[in-house]
PDB file of N, CA and C in Angstrom:
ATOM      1  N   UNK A   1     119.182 125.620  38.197  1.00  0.00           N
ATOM      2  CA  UNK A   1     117.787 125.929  38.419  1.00  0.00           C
ATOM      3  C   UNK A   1     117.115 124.838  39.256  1.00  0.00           C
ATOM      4  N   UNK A   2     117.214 123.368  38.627  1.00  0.00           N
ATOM      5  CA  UNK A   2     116.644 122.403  39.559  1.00  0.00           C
ATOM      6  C   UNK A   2     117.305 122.266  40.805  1.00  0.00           C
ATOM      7  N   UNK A   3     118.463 122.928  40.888  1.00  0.00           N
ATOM      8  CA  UNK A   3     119.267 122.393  42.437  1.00  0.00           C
ATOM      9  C   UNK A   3     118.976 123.716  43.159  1.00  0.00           C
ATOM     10  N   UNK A   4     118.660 124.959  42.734  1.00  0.00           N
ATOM     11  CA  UNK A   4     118.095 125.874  43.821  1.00  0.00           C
ATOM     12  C   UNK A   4     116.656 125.390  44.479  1.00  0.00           C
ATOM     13  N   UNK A   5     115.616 125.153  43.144  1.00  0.00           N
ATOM     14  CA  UNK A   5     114.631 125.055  43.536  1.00  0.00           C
ATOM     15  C   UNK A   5     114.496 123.818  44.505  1.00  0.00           C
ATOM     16  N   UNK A   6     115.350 122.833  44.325  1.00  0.00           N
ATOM     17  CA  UNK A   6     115.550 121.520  45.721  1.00  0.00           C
ATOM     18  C   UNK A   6     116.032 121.975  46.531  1.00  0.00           C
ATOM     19  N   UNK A   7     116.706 122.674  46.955  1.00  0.00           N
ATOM     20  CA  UNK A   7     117.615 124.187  48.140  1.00  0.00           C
ATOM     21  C   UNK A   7     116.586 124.211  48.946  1.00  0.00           C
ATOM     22  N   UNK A   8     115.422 125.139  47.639  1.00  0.00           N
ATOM     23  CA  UNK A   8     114.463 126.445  48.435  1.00  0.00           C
ATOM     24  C   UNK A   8     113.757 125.321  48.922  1.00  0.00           C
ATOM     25  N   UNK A   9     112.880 123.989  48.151  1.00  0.00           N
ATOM     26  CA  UNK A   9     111.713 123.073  48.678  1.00  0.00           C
ATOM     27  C   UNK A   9     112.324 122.483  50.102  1.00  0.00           C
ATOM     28  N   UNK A  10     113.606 122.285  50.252  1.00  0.00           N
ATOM     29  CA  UNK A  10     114.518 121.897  51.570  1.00  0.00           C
ATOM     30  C   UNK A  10     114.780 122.478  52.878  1.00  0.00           C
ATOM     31  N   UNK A  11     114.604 123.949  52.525  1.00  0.00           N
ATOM     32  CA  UNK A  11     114.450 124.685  53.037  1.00  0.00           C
ATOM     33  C   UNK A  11     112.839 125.204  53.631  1.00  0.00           C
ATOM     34  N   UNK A  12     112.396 125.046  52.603  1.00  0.00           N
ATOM     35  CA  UNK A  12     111.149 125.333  53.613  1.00  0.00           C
ATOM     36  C   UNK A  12     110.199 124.154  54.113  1.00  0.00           C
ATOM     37  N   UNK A  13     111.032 122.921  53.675  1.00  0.00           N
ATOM     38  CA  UNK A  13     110.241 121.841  54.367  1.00  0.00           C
ATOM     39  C   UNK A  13     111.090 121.665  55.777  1.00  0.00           C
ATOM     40  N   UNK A  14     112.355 122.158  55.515  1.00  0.00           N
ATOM     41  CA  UNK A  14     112.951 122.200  56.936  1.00  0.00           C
ATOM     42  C   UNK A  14     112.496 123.327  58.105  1.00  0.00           C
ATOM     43  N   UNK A  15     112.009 124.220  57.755  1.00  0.00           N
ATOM     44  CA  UNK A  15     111.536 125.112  58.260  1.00  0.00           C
ATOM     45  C   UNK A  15     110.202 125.236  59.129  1.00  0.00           C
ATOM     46  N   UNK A  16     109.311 124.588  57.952  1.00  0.00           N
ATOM     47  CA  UNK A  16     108.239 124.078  58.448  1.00  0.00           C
ATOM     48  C   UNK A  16     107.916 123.174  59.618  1.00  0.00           C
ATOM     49  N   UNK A  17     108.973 122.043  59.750  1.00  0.00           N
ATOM     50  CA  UNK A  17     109.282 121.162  60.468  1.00  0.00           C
ATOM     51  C   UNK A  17     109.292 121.687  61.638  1.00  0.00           C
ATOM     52  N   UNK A  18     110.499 122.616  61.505  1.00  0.00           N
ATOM     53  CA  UNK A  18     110.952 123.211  62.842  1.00  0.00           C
ATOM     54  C   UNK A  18     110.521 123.893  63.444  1.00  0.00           C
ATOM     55  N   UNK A  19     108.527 124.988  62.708  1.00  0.00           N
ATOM     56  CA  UNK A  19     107.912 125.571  62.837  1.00  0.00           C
ATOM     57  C   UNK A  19     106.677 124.171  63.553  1.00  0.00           C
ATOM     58  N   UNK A  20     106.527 123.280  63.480  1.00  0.00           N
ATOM     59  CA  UNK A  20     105.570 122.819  63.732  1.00  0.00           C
ATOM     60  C   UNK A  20     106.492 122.244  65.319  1.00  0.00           C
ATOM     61  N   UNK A  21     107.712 121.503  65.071  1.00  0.00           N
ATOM     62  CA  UNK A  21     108.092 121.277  66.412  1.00  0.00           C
ATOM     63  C   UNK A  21     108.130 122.170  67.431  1.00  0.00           C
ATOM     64  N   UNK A  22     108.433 123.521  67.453  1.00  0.00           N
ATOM     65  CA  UNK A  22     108.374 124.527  68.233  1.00  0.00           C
ATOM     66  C   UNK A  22     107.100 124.517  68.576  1.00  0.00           C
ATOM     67  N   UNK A  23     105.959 124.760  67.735  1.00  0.00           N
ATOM     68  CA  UNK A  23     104.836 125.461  68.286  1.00  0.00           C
ATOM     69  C   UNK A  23     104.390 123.979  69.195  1.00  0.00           C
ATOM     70  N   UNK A  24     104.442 122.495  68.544  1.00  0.00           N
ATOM     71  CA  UNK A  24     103.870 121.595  69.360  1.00  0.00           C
ATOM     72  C   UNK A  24     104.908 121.595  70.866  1.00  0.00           C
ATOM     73  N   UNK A  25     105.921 121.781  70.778  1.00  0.00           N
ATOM     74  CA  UNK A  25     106.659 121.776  72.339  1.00  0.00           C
ATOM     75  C   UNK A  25     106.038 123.232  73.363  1.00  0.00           C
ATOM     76  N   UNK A  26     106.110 124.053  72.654  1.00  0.00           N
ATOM     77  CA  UNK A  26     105.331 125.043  73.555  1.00  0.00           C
ATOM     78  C   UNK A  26     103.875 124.965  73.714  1.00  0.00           C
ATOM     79  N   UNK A  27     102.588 123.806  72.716  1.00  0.00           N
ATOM     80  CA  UNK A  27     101.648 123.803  73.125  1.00  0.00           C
ATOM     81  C   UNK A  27     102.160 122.645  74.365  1.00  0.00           C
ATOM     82  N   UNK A  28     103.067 121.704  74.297  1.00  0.00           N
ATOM     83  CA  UNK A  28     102.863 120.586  75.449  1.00  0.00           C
ATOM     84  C   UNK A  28     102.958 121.317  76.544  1.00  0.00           C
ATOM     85  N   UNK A  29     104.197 122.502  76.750  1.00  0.00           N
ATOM     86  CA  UNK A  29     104.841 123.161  77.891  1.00  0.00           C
ATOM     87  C   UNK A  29     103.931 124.066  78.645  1.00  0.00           C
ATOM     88  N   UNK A  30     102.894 124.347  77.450  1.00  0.00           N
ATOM     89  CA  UNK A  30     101.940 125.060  78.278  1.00  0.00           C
ATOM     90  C   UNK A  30     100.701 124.373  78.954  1.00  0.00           C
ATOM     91  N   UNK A  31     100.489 123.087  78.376  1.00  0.00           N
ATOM     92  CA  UNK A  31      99.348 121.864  78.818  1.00  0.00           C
ATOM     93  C   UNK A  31      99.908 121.442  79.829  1.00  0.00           C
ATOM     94  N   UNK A  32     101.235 121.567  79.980  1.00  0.00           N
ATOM     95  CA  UNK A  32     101.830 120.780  80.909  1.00  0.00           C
ATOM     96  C   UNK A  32     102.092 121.588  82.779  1.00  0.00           C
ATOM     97  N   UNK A  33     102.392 122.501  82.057  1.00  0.00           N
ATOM     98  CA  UNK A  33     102.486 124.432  83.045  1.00  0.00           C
ATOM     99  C   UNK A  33     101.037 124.610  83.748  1.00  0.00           C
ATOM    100  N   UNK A  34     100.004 124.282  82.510  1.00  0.00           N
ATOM    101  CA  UNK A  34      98.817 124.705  82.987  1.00  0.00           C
ATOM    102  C   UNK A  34      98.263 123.621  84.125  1.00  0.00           C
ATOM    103  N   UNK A  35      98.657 122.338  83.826  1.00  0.00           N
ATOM    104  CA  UNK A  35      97.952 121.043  84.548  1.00  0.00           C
ATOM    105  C   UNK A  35      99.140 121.226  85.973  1.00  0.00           C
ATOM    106  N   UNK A  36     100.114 121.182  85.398  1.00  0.00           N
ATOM    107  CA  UNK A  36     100.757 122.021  87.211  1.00  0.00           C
ATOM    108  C   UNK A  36     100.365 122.410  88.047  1.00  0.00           C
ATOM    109  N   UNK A  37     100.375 124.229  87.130  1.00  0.00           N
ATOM    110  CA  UNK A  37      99.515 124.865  88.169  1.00  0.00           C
ATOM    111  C   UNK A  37      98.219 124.811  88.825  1.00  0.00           C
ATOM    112  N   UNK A  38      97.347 123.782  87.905  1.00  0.00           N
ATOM    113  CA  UNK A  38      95.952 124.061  88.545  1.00  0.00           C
ATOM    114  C   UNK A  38      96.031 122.414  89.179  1.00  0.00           C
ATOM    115  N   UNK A  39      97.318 121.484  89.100  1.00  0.00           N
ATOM    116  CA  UNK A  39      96.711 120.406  90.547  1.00  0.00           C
ATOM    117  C   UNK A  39      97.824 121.069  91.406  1.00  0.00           C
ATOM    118  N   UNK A  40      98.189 122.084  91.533  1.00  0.00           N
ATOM    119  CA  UNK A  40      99.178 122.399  92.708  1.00  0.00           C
ATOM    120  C   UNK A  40      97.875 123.610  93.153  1.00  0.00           C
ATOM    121  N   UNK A  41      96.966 124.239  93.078  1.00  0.00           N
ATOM    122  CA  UNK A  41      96.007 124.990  92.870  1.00  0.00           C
ATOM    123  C   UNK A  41      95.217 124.547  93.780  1.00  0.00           C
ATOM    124  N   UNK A  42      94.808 122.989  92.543  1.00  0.00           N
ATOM    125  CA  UNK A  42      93.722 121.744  93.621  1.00  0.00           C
ATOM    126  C   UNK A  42      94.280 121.468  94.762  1.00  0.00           C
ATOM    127  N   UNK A  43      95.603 121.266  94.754  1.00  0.00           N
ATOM    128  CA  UNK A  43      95.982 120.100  96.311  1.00  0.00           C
ATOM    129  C   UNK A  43      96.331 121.154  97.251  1.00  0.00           C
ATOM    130  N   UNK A  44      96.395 122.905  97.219  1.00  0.00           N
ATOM    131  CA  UNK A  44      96.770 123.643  98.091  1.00  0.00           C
ATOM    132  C   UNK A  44      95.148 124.006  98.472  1.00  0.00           C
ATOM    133  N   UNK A  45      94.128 123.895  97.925  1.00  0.00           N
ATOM    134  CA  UNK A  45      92.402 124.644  98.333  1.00  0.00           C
ATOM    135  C   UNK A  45      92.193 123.121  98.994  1.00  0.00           C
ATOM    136  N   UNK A  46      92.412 121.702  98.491  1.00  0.00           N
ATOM    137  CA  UNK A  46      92.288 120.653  99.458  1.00  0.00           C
ATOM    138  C   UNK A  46      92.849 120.970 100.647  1.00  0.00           C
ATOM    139  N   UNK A  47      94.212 121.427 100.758  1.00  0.00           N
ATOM    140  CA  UNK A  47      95.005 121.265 102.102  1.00  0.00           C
ATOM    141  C   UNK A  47      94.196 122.124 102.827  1.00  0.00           C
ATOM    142  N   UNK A  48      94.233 123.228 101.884  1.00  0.00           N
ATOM    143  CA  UNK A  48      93.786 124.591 103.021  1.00  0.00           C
ATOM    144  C   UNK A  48      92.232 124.262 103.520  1.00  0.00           C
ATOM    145  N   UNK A  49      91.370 123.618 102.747  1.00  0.00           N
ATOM    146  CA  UNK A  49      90.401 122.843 103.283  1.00  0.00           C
ATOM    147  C   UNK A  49      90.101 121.911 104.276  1.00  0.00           C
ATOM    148  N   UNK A  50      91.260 121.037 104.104  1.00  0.00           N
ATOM    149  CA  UNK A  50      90.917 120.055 104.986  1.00  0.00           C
ATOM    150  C   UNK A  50      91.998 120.449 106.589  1.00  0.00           C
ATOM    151  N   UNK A  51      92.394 121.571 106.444  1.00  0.00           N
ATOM    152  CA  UNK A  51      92.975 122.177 107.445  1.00  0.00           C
ATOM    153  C   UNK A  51      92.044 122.871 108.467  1.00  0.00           C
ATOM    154  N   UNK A  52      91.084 123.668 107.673  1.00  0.00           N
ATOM    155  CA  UNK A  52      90.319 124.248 108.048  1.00  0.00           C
ATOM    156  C   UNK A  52      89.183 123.348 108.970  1.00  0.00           C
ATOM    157  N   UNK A  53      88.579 122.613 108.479  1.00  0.00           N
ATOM    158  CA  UNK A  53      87.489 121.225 108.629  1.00  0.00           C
ATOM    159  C   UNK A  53      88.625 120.971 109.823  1.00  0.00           C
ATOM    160  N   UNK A  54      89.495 120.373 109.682  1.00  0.00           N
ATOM    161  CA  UNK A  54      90.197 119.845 111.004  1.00  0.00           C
ATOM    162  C   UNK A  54      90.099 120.578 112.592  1.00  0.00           C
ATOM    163  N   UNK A  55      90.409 122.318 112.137  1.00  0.00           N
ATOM    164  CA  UNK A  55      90.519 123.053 112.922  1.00  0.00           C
ATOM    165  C   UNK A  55      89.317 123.537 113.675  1.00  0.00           C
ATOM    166  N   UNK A  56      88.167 123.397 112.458  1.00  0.00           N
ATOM    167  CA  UNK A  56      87.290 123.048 113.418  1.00  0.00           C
ATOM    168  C   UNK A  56      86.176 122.321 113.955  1.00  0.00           C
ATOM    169  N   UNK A  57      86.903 121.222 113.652  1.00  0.00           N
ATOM    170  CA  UNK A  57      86.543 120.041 114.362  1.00  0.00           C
ATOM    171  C   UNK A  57      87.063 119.891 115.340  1.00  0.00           C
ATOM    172  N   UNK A  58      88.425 120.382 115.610  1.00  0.00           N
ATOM    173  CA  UNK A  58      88.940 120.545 116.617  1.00  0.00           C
ATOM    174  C   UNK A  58      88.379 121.508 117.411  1.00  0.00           C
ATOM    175  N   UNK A  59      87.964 122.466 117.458  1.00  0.00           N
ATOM    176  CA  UNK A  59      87.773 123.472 118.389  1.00  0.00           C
ATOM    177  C   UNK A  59      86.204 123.498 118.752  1.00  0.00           C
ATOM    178  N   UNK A  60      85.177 122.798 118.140  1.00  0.00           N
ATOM    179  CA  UNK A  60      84.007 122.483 118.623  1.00  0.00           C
ATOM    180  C   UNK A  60      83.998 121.156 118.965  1.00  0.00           C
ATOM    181  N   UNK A  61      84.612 120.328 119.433  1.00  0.00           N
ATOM    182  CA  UNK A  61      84.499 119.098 120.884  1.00  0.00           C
ATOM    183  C   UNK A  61      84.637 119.399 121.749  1.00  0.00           C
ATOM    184  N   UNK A  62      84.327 119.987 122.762  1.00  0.00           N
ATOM    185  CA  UNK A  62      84.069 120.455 123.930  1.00  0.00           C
ATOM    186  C   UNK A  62      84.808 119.666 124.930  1.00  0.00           C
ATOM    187  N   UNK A  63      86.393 119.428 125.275  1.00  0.00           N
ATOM    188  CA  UNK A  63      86.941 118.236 125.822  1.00  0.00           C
ATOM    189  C   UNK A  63      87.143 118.747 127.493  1.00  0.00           C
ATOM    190  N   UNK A  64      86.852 120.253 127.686  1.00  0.00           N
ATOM    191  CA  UNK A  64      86.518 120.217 129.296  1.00  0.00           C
ATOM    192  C   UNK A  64      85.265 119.269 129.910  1.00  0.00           C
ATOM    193  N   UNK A  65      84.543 119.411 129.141  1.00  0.00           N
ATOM    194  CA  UNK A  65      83.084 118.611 129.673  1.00  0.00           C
ATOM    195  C   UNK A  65      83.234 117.021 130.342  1.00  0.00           C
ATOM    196  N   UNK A  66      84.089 117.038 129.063  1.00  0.00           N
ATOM    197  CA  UNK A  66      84.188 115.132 129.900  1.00  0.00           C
ATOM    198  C   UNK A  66      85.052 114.828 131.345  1.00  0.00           C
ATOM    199  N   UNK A  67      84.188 114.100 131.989  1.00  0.00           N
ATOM    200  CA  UNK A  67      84.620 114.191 133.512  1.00  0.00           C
ATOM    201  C   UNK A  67      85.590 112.767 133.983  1.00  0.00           C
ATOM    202  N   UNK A  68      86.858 113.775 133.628  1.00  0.00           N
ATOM    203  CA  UNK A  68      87.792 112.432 133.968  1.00  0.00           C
ATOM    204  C   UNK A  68      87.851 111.608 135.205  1.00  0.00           C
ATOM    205  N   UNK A  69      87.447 112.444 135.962  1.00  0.00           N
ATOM    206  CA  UNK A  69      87.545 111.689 137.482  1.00  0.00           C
ATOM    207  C   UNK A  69      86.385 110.905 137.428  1.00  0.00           C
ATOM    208  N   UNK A  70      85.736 110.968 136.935  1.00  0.00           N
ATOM    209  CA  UNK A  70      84.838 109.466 136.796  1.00  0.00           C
ATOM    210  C   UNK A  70      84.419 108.414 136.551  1.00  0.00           C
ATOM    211  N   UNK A  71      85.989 108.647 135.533  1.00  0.00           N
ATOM    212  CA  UNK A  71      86.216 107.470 135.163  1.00  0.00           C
ATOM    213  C   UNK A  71      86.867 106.036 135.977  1.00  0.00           C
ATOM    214  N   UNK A  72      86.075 105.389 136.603  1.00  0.00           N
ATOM    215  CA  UNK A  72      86.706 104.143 137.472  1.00  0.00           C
ATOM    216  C   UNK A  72      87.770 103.440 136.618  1.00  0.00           C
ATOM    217  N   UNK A  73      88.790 104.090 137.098  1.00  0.00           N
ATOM    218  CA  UNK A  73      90.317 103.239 136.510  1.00  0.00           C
ATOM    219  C   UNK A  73      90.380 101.744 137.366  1.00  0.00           C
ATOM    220  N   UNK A  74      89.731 102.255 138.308  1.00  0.00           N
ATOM    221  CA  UNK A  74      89.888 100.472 139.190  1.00  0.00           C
ATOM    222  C   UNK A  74      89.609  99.271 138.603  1.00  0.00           C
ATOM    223  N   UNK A  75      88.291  99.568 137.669  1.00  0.00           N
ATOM    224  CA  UNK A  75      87.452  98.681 137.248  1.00  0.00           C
ATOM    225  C   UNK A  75      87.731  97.857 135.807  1.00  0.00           C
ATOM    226  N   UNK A  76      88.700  98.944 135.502  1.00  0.00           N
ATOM    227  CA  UNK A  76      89.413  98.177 134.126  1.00  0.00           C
ATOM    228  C   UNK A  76      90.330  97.282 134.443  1.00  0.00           C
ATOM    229  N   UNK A  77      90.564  96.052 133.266  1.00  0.00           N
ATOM    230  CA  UNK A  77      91.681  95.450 134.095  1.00  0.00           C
ATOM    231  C   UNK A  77      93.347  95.635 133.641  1.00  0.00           C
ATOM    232  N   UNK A  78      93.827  95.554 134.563  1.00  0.00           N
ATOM    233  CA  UNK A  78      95.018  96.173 134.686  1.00  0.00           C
ATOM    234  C   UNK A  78      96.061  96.092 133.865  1.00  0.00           C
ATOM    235  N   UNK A  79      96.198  94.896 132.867  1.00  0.00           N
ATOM    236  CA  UNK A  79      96.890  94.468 131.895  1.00  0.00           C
ATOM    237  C   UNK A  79      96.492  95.390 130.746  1.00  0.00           C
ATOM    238  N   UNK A  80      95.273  95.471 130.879  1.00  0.00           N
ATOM    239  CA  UNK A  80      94.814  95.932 129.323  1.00  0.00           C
ATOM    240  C   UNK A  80      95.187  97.755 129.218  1.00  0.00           C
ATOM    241  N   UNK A  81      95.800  98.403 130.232  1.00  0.00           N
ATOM    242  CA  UNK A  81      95.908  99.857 130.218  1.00  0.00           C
ATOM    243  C   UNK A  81      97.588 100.016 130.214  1.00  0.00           C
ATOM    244  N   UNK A  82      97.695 100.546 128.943  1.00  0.00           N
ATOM    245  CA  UNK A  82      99.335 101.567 128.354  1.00  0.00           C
ATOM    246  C   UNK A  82      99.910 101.924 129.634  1.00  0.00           C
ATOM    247  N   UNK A  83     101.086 101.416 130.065  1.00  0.00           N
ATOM    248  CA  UNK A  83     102.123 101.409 130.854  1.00  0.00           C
ATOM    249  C   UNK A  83     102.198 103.173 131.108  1.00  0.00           C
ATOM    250  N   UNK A  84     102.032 103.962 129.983  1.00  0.00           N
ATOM    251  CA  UNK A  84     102.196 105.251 130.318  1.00  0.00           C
ATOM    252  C   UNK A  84     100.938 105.918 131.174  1.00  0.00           C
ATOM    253  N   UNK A  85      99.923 105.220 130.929  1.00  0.00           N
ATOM    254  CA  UNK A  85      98.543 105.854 131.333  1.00  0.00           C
ATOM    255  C   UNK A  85      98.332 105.592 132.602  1.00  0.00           C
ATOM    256  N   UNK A  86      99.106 104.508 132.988  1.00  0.00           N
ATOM    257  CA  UNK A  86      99.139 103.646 134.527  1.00  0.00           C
ATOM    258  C   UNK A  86      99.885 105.054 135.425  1.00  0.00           C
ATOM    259  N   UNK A  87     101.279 105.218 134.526  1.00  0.00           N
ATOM    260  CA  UNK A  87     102.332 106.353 135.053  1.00  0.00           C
ATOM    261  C   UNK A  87     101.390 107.752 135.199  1.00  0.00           C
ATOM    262  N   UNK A  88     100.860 107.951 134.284  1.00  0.00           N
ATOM    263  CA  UNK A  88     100.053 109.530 134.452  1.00  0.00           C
ATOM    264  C   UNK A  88      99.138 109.156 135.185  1.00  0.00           C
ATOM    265  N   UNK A  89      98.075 108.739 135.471  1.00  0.00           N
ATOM    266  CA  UNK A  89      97.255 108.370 136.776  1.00  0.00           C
ATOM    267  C   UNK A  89      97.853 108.274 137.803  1.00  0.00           C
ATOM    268  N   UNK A  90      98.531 107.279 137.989  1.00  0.00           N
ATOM    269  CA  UNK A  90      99.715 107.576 139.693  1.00  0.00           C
ATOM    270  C   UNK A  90     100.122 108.753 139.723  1.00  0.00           C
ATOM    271  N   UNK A  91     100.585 109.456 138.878  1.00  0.00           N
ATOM    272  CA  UNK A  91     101.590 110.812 139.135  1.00  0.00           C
ATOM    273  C   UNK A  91     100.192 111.974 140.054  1.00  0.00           C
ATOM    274  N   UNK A  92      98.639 111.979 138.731  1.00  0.00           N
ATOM    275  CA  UNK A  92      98.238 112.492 139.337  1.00  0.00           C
ATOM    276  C   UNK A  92      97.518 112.536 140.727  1.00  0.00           C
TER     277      UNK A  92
END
């Protein structure tokens, strides 16, 4: 009688256990699922944001307007201008 009833109390303290570890691993998995999805959520409405803002920032500077040929390349001095920029000015 006393060794069932230490069985059954063993049993359902083991049970219990294993009822509380389950439910706390699936509350972490879902705190954890949920904070996932919503900074993968956040950092894709940032991207797609700051994609957007870029694009048009890009497309309202108006970069025909500025008048390259007026710029006196003579007048700069010659050391201080990128070896490549020297090359694209001569070429053109």
């Amino acid at each position: 009688m006393l060794c069932s009833a230490l069985l059954y109390s063993t049993l359902l303290y083991s049970t219990l256990l294993y009822s509380t570890l389950l439910y706390s691993t699936l509350l972490y998995s879902t705190l954890l699922y949920s904070t996932l999805l919503y900074s993968t959520l956040l950092y894709s409405t940032l991207l797609d944001s700051s994609l957007l803002y870029s694009t048009l920032l890009y497309h309202t500077i108006p970069y025909h307007t500025i008048p390259y040929h007026t710029i006196p390349y003579h007048t700069i001095p010659y050391h201080t201008i990128p070896y490549h920029t020297i090359l694209y000015y001569t070429i053109l």
